[in-house]
Protein backbone atom coordinates (compact mmCIF):
# COMPACT_ATOMS: atom_id res chain seq x y z
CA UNK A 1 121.63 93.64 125.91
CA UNK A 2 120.49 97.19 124.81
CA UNK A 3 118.43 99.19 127.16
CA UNK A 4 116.08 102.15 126.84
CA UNK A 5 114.84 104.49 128.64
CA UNK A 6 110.85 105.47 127.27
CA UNK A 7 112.38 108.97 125.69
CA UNK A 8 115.48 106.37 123.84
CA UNK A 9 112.56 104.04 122.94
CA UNK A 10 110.33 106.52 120.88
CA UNK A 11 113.35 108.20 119.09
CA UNK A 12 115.03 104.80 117.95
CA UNK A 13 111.09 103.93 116.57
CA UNK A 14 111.43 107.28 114.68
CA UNK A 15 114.10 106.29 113.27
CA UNK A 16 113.60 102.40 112.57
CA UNK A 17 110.00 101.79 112.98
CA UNK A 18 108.59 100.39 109.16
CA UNK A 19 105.42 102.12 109.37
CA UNK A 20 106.44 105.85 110.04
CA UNK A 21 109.71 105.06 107.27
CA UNK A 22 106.82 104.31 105.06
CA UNK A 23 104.82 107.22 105.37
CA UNK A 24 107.88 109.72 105.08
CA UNK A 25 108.05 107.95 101.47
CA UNK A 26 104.30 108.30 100.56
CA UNK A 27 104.85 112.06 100.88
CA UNK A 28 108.12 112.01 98.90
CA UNK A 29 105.66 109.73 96.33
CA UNK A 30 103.44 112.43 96.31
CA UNK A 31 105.66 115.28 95.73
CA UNK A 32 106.86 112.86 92.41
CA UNK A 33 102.84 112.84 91.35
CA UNK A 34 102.91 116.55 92.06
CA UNK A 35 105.87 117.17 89.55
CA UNK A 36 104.49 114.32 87.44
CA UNK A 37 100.75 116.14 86.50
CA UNK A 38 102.34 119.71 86.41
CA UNK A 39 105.13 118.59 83.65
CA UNK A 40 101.67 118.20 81.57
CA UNK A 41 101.76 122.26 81.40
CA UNK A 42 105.10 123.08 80.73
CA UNK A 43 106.74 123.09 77.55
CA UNK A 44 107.85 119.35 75.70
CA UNK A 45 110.80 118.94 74.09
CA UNK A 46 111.25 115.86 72.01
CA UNK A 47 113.86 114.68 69.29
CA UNK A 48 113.45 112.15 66.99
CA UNK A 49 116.18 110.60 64.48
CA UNK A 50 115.81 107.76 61.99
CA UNK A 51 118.70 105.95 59.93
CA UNK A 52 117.92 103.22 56.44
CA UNK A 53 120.02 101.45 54.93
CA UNK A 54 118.23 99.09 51.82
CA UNK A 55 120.23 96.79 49.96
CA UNK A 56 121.06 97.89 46.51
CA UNK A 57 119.69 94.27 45.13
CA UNK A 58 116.43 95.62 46.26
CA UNK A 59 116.50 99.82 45.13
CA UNK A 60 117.49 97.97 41.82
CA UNK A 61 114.17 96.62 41.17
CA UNK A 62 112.31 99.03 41.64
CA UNK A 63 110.58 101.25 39.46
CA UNK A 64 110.74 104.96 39.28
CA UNK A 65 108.39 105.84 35.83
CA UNK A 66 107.30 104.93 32.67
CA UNK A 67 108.33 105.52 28.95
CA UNK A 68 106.52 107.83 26.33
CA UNK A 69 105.04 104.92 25.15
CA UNK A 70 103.73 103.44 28.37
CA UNK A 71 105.58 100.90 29.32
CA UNK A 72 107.09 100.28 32.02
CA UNK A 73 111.20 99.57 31.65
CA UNK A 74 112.62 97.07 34.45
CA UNK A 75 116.64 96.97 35.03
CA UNK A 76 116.57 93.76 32.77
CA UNK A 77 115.48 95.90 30.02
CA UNK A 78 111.67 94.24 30.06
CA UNK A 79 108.56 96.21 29.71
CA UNK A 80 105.21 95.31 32.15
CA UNK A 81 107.11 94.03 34.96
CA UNK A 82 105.45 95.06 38.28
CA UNK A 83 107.86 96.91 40.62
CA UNK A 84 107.96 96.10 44.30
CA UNK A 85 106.33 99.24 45.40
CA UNK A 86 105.84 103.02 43.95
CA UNK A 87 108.40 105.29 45.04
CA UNK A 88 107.67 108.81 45.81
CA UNK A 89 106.94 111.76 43.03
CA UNK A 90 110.04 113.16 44.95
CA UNK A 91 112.22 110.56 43.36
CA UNK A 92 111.21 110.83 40.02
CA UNK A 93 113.18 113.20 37.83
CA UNK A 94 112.17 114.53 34.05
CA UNK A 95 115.39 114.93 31.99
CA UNK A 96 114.43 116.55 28.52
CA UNK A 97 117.16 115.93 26.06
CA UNK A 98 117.84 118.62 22.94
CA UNK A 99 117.25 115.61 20.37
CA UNK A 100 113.69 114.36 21.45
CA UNK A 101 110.87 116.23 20.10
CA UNK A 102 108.56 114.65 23.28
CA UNK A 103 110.21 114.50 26.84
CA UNK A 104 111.64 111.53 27.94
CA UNK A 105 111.53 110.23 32.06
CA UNK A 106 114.62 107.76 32.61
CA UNK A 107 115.36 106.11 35.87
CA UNK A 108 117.28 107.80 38.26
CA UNK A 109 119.34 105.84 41.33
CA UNK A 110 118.16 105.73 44.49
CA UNK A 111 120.79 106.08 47.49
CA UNK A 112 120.73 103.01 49.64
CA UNK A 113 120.65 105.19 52.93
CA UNK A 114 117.91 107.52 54.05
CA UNK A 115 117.68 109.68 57.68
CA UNK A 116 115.81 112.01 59.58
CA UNK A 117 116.33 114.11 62.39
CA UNK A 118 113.10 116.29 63.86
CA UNK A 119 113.51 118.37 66.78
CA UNK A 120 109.66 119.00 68.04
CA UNK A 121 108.35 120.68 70.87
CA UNK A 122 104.82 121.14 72.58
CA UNK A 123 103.15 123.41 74.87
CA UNK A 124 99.38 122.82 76.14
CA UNK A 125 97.60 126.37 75.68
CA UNK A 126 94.51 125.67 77.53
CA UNK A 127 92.10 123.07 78.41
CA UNK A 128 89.86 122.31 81.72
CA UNK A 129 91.15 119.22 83.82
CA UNK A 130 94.78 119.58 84.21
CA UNK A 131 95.16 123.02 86.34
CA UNK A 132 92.39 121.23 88.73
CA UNK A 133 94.50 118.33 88.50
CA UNK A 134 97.39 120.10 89.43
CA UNK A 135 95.50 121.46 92.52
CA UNK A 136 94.36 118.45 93.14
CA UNK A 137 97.81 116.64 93.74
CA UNK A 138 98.89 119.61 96.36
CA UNK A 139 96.17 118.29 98.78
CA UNK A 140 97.33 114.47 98.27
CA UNK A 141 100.43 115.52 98.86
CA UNK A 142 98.92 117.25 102.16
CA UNK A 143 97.00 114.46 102.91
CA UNK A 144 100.58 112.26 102.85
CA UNK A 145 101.77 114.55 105.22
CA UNK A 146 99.26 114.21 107.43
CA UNK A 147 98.78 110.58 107.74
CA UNK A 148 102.75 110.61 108.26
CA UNK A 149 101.89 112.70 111.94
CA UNK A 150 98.95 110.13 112.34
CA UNK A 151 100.81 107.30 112.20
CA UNK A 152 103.66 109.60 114.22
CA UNK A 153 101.19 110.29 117.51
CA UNK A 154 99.76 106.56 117.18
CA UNK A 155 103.65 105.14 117.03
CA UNK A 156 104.40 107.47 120.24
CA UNK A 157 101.16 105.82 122.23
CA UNK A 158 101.59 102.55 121.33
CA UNK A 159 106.01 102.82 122.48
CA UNK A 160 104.22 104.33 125.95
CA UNK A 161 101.48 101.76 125.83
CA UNK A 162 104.19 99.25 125.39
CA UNK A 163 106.83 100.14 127.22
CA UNK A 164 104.92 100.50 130.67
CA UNK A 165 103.39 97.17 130.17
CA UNK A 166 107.03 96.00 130.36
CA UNK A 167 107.27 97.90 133.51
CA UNK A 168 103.97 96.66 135.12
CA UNK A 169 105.16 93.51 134.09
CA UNK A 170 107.65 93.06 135.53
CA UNK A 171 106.39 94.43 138.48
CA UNK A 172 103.95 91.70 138.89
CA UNK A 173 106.77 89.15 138.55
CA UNK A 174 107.98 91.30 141.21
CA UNK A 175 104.99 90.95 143.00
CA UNK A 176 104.67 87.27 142.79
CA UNK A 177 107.97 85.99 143.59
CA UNK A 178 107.75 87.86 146.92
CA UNK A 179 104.52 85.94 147.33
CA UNK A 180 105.91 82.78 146.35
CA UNK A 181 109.30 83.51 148.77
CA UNK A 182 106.28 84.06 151.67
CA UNK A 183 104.78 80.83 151.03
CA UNK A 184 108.23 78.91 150.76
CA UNK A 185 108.40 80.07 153.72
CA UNK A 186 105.37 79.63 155.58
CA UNK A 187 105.98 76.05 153.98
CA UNK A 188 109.19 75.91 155.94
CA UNK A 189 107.79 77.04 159.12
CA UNK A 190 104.75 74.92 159.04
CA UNK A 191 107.05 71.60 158.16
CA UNK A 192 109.15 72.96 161.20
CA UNK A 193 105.99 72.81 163.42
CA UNK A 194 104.85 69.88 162.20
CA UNK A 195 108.33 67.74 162.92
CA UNK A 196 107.90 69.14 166.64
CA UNK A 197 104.34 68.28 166.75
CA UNK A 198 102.69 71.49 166.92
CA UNK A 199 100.79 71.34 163.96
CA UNK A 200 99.30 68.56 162.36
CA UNK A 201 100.13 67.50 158.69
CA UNK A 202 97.04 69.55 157.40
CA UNK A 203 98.72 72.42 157.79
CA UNK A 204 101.80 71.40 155.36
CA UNK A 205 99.09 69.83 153.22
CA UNK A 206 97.72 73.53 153.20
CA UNK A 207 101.11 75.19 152.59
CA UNK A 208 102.29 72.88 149.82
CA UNK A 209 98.97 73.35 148.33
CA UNK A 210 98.98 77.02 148.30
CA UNK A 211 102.67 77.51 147.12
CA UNK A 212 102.13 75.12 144.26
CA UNK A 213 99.12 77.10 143.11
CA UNK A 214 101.12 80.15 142.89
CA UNK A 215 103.91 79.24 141.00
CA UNK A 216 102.14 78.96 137.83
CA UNK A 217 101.06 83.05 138.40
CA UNK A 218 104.93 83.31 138.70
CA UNK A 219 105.52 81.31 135.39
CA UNK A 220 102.97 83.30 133.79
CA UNK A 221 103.81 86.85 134.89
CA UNK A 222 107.71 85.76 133.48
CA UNK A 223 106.15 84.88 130.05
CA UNK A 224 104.51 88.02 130.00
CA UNK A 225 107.09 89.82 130.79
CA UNK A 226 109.55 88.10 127.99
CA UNK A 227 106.50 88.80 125.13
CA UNK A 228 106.01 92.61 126.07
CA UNK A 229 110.01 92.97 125.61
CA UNK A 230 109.60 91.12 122.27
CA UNK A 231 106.80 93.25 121.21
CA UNK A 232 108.47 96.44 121.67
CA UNK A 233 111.42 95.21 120.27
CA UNK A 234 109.28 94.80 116.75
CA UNK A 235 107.79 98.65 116.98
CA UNK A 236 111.03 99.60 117.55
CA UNK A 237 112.63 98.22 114.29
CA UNK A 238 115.05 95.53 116.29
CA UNK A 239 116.23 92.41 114.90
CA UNK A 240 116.98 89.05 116.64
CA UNK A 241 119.93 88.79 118.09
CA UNK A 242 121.50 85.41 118.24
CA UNK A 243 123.65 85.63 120.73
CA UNK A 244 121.55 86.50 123.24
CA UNK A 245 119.54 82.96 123.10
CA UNK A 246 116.22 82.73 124.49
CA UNK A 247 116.79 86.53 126.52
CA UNK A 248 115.04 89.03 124.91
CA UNK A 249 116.59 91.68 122.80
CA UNK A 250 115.86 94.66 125.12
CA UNK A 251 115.55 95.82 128.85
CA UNK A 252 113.44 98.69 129.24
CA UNK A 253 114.23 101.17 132.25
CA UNK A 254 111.88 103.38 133.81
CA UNK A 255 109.20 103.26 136.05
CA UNK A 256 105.68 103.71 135.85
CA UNK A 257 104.63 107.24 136.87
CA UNK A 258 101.43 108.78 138.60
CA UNK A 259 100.67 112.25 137.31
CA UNK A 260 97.41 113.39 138.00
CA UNK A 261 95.94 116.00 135.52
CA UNK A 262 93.14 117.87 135.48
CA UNK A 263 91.43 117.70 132.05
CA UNK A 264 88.46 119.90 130.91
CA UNK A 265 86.32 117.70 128.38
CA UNK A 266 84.68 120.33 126.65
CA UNK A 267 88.15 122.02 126.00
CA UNK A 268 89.77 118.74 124.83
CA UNK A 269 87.17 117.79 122.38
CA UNK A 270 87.61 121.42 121.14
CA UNK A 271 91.64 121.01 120.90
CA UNK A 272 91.49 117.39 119.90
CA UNK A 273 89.46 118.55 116.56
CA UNK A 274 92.17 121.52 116.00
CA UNK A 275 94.93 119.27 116.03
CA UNK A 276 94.26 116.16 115.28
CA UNK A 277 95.84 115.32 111.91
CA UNK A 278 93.36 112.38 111.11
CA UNK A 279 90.94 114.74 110.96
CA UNK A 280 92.95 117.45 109.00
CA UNK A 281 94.03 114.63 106.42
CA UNK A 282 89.62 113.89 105.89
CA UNK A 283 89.70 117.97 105.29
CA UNK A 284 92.62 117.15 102.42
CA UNK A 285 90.98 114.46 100.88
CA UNK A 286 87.45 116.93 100.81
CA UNK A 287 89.49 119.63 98.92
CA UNK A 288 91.33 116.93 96.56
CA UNK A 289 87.88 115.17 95.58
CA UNK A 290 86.39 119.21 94.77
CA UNK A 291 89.29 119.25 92.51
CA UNK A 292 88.32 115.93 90.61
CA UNK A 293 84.84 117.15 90.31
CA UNK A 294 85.98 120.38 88.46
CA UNK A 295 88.66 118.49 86.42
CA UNK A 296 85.61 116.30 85.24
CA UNK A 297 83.75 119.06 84.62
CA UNK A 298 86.41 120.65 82.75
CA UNK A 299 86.56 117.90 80.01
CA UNK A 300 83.35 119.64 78.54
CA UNK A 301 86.23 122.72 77.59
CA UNK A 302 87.71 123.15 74.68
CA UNK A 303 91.60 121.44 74.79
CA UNK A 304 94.30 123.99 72.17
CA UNK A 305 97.75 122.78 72.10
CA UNK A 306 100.41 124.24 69.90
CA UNK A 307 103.54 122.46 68.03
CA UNK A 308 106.60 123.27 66.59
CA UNK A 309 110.33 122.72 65.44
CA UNK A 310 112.20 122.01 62.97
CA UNK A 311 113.21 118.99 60.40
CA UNK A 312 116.23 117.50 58.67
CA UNK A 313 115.90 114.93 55.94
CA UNK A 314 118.11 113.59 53.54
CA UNK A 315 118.14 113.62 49.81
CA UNK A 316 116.55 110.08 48.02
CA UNK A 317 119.04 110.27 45.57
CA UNK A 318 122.36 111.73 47.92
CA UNK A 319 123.52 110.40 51.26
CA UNK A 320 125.70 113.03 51.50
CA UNK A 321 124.95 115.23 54.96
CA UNK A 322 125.60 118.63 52.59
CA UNK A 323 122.89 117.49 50.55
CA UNK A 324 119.46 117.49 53.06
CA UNK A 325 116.22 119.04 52.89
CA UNK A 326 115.34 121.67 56.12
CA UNK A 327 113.28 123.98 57.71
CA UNK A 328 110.65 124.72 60.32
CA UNK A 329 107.12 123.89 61.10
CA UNK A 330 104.55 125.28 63.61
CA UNK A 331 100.93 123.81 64.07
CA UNK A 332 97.88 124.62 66.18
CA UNK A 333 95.38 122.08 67.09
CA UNK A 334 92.34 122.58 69.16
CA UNK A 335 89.60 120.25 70.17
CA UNK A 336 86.17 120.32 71.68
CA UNK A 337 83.85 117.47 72.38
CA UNK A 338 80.09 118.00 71.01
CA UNK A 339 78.68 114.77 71.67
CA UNK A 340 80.27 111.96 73.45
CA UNK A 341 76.50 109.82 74.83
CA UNK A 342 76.56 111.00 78.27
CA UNK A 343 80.42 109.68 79.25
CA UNK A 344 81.40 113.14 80.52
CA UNK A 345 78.48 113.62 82.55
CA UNK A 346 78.85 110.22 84.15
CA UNK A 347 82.22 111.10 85.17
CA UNK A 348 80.78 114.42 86.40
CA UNK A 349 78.29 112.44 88.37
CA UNK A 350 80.84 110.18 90.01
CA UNK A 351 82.95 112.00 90.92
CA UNK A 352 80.29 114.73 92.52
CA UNK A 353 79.36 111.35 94.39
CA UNK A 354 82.70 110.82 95.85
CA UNK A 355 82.90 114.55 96.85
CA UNK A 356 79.81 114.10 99.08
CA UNK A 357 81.00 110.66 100.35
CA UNK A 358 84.23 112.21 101.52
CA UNK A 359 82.09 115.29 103.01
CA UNK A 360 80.59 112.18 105.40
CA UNK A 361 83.49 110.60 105.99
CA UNK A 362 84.76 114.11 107.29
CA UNK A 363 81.60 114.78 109.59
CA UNK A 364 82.06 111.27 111.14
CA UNK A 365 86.18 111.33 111.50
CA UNK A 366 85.15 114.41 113.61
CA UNK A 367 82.44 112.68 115.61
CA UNK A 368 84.96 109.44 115.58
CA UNK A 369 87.74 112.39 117.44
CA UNK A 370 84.51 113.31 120.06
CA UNK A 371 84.50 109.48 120.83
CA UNK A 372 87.79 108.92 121.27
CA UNK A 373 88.39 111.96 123.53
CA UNK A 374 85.59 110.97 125.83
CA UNK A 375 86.43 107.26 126.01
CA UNK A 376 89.91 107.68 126.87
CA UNK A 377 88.24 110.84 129.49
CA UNK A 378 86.49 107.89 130.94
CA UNK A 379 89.22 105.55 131.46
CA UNK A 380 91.46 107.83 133.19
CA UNK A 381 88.72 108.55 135.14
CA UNK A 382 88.24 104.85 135.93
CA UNK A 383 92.14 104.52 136.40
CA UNK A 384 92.47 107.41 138.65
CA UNK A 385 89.83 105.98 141.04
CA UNK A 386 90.86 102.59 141.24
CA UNK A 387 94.53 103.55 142.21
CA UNK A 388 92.94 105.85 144.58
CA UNK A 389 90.77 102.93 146.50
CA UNK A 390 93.74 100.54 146.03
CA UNK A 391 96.39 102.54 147.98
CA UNK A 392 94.63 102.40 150.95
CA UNK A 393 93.88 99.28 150.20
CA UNK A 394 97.27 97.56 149.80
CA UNK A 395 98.28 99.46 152.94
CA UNK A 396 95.35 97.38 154.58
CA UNK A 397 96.24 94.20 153.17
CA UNK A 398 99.88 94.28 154.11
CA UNK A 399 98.85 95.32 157.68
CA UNK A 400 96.47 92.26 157.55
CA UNK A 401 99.10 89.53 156.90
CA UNK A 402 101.46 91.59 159.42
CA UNK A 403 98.65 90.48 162.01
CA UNK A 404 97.63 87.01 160.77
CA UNK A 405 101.17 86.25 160.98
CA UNK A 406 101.75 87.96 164.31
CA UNK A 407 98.79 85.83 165.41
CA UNK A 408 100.06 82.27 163.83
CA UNK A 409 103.34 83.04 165.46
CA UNK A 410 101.98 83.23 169.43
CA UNK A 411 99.56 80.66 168.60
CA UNK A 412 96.44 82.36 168.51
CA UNK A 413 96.08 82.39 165.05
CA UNK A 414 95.41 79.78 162.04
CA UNK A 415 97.26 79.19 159.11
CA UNK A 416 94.02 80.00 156.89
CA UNK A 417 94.13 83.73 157.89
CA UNK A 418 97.79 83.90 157.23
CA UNK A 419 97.00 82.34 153.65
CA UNK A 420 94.23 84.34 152.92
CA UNK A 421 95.46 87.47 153.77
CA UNK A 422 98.47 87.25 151.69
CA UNK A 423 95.98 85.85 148.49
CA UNK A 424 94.12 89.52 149.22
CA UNK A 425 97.48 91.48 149.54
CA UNK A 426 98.17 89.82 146.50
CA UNK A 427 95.19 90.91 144.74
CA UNK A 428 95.56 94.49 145.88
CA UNK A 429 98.96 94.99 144.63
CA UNK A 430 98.01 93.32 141.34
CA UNK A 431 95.06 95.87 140.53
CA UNK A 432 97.13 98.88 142.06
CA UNK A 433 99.69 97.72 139.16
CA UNK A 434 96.60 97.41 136.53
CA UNK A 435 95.20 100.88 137.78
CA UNK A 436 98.46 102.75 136.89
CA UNK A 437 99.17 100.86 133.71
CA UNK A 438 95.46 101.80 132.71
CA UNK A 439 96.00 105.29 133.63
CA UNK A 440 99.01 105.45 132.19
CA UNK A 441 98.27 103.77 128.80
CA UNK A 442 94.81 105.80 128.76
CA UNK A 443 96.54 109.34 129.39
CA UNK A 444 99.11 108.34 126.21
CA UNK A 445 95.82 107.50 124.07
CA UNK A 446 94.14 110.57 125.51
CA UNK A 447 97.51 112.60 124.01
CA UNK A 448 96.70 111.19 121.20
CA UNK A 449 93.18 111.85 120.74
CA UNK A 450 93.52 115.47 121.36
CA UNK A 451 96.74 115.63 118.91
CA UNK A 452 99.13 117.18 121.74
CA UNK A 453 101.13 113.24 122.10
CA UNK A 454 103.87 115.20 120.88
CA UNK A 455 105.39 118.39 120.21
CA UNK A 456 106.54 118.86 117.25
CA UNK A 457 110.08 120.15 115.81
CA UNK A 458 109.90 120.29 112.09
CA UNK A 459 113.45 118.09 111.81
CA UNK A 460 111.99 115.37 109.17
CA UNK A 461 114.05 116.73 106.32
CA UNK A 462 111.48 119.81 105.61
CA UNK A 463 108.83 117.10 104.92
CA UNK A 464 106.12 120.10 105.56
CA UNK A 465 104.02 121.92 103.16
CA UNK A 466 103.80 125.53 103.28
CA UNK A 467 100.03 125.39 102.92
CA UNK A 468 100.03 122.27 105.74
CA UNK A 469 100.31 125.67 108.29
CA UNK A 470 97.99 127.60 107.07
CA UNK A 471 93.96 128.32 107.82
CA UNK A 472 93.12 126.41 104.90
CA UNK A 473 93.19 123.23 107.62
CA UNK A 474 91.57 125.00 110.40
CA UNK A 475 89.17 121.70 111.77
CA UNK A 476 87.39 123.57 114.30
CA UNK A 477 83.87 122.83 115.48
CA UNK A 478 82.90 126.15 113.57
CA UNK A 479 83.73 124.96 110.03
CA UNK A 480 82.37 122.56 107.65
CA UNK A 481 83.96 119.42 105.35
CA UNK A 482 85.32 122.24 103.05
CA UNK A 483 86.34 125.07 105.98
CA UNK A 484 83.91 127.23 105.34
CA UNK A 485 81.86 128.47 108.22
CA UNK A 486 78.80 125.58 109.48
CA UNK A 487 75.54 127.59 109.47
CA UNK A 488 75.16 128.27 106.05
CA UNK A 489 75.63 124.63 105.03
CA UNK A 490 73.17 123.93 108.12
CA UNK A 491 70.18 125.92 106.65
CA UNK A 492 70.82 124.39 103.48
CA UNK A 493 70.86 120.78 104.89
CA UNK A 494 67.53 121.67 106.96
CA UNK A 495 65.82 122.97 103.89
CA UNK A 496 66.94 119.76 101.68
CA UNK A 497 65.58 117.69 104.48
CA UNK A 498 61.96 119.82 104.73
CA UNK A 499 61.94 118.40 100.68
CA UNK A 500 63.30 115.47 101.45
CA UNK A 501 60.68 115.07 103.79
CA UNK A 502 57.52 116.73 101.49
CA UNK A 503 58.51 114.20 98.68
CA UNK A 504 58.57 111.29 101.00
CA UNK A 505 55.38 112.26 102.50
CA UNK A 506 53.51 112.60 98.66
């Protein structure tokens, strides 16, 4: 059986765990999309070849021109026949013989084969939606990035989240077995007493009954125990293993630490919206939707593209390669809508829709940061003060049942205190155990709120973007949706509400 320490657990999820694999290959998708949209501005290059061959039964009925009297001969030397289709001027040749006073057109053979080669390329010159296209892909491919160290701080605080619930799991096994081992033997003692008639049969009653009503806590702290191994097992990418049976594919070796920290909420909400890459993905998907708007915007341009090459075709009357037609062509075509009913301008209005949706969704992924930062402040608060009051507490419990059973052994005592007192030692321990799993889980989400769950070494194959380090994803509390400084865009939303307001009021 494979075990891990927490640090071996989080670097075998980086490397096996579905979700993060799948992000790494959204960003690789989005470099394709990238290359994809810019190949639309660079030069295109295409050849094009086509081979005939017509049977000769068919080139044989066909008609290539008429007589000087009009008619129309056939190759079974009938006039007025209909041909099976007109064949080119190309193919038609006028042979003017010395003897005829008028000039005469005869048939000439067609070749059965025909081919074409055409080397063309094209290059767009200008036009208004691709370049912001273009643009537009870089910050999808930044917002790929990003979600890929989302998903990479929410892997690391779940494997933490996970991995001490194994440990306070088992620890409450722990826990109950030694309360079950008291009770088997307080059941001992009492059936001891009872056989040399110091104790009536209530008290085994009393000692059955309370050992039987702690085994199932046992039972159920096992199966706990076995499902948290499983469950870490699946972030961690690890199959079934046969041979094991019914144990569970892991064993997880640590302990559960107490660290206190002092944490300054004002400061943390301020990191948390610096470094959080949720909320510098929602900045990404801002500047990618201002890029649509201007690419719909730029459909109203004028489009120019420009085309040229060359061609090879062969003679109608030769198949012979020496005897082919050549040369070069070059065209210019340019287009500019005047009136398309409005279909532009819709575009231009949805898409200036979706810019301001995605402005919203950035203002409330930062307030959605705030909340996270102060709820996970709150529970470590919580956490810190429970194991605080239950430390002294489980040192009170255990010196409690020391007593009771001191008592109950010289005889001044009753079995109830004894009982009771190891219920509430019981309890203690369990919520000590709760308290430092709470705090412990609740300091991993709090890394994660505040984007410092890990520290990052750029080893992911240069997965990075250049511009991914840069100011353009400063997500400060000074700076709007866009990253441009707040107060401007806060007079301007005070004034639209004042009219807002005015034309409500009317």
């Amino acid at each position: 059986m494979p075990t891990f320490t927490l640090n071996q657990a989080i670097l075998t999820a980086l490397q096996r765990n579905p979700t993060l694999l799948n992000a790494e290959q959204e960003i690789k998708r989005t470099r394709g999309v990238i290359i994809q949209v810019r190949a639309q501005v660079l030069p295109q290059v295409n050849a094009r070849a086509n081979y005939e061959w017509i049977d000769p039964n068919l080139s044989g009925a066909r008609i290539f021109g008429t007589t000087a009297g009009g008619t129309s001969p056939t190759p079974g030397g009938t006039t007025g026949a209909a041909s099976l289709f007109e064949s080119p001027p190309s193919q038609v040749r006028d042979i003017q013989t010395p003897l005829a006073a008028t000039p005469i057109i005869q048939n000439v053979k067609q070749t059965d084969v025909s081919y074409a080669i055409s080397v063309l390329g094209s290059q767009l010159i200008f036009n208004g939606t691709t370049f912001p296209q273009i643009r537009g892909t870089f910050f999808q491919r930044d917002s790929a990035y990003f979600a890929f160290r989302n998903i990479l701080d929410q892997l690391i605080a779940t494997i933490k989240t996970q991995f001490y619930q194994i440990v306070v799991n088992r620890e409450l096994v722990s826990v109950n077995e030694q309360s079950v081992h008291l009770l088997e033997a307080q059941l001992k003692d009492q059936q001891n007493r009872f056989e040399a008639g110091t104790v009536p049969r209530f008290n085994v009653l009393q000692a059955e009954v309370a050992l039987y009503n702690q085994l199932p806590l046992l039972i159920t702290a096992q199966n706990n125990l076995r499902i948290a191994k499983i469950t870490l097992a699946k972030t961690l990418g690890l199959d079934f293993q046969p041979g094991l049976g019914e144990n569970p594919p892991l064993e997880a070796v640590g302990q559960m630490p107490y660290i206190p920290r002092t944490i300054s909420l004002a400061s943390a909400i301020e990191v948390g919206k610096e470094r959080r890459p949720f909320l510098k993905q929602a900045r990404a998907n801002v500047l990618n939707q201002k890029q649509q708007v201007r690419a719909a915007t730029g459909q109203w341009l004028p489009t120019v593209t420009a085309t040229g090459g060359g061609e090879w075709v062969s003679s109608p009357t030769n198949s012979s390669f020496g005897d082919i037609s050549k040369g070069w062509l070059a065209e210019v075509q340019g287009s500019i809508p005047i009136w398309d009913s409005g279909a532009i301008a819709g575009q231009v209005i949805q898409q200036r829709a979706l810019l301001f949706e995605a402005k919203n969704t950035y203002d409330d992924d930062a307030r959605q940061v705030e909340l996270e930062i102060q709820q996970a402040y709150s529970n470590l608060l919580q956490n810190r003060e429970l194991i605080q009051s239950q430390e002294k507490n489980v040192e009170q419990a255990e010196e409690a049942l020391r007593l009771a059973k001191a008592r109950l052994d010289a005889g001044a005592g009753v079995q109830l205190d004894v009982l009771n007192a190891q219920v509430q030692l019981l309890t203690a321990q369990s919520t000590r155990l709760q308290a430092l799993f709470g705090y412990n889980s609740s300091l991993a989400e709090f890394d994660r709120a505040t984007g410092a769950q890990s520290v990052y070494h750029e080893m992911f194959a240069n997965l990075t973007p250049r511009a991914t380090t840069t100011k353009t994803y400063y997500t400060g509390s000074s700076v709007d949706a866009e990253g441009k400084p707040k107060r401007a865009e806060d007079n301007e939303l005070r004034s639209s509400t004042g009219r807002t307001r005015t034309s409500y009021s009317k």
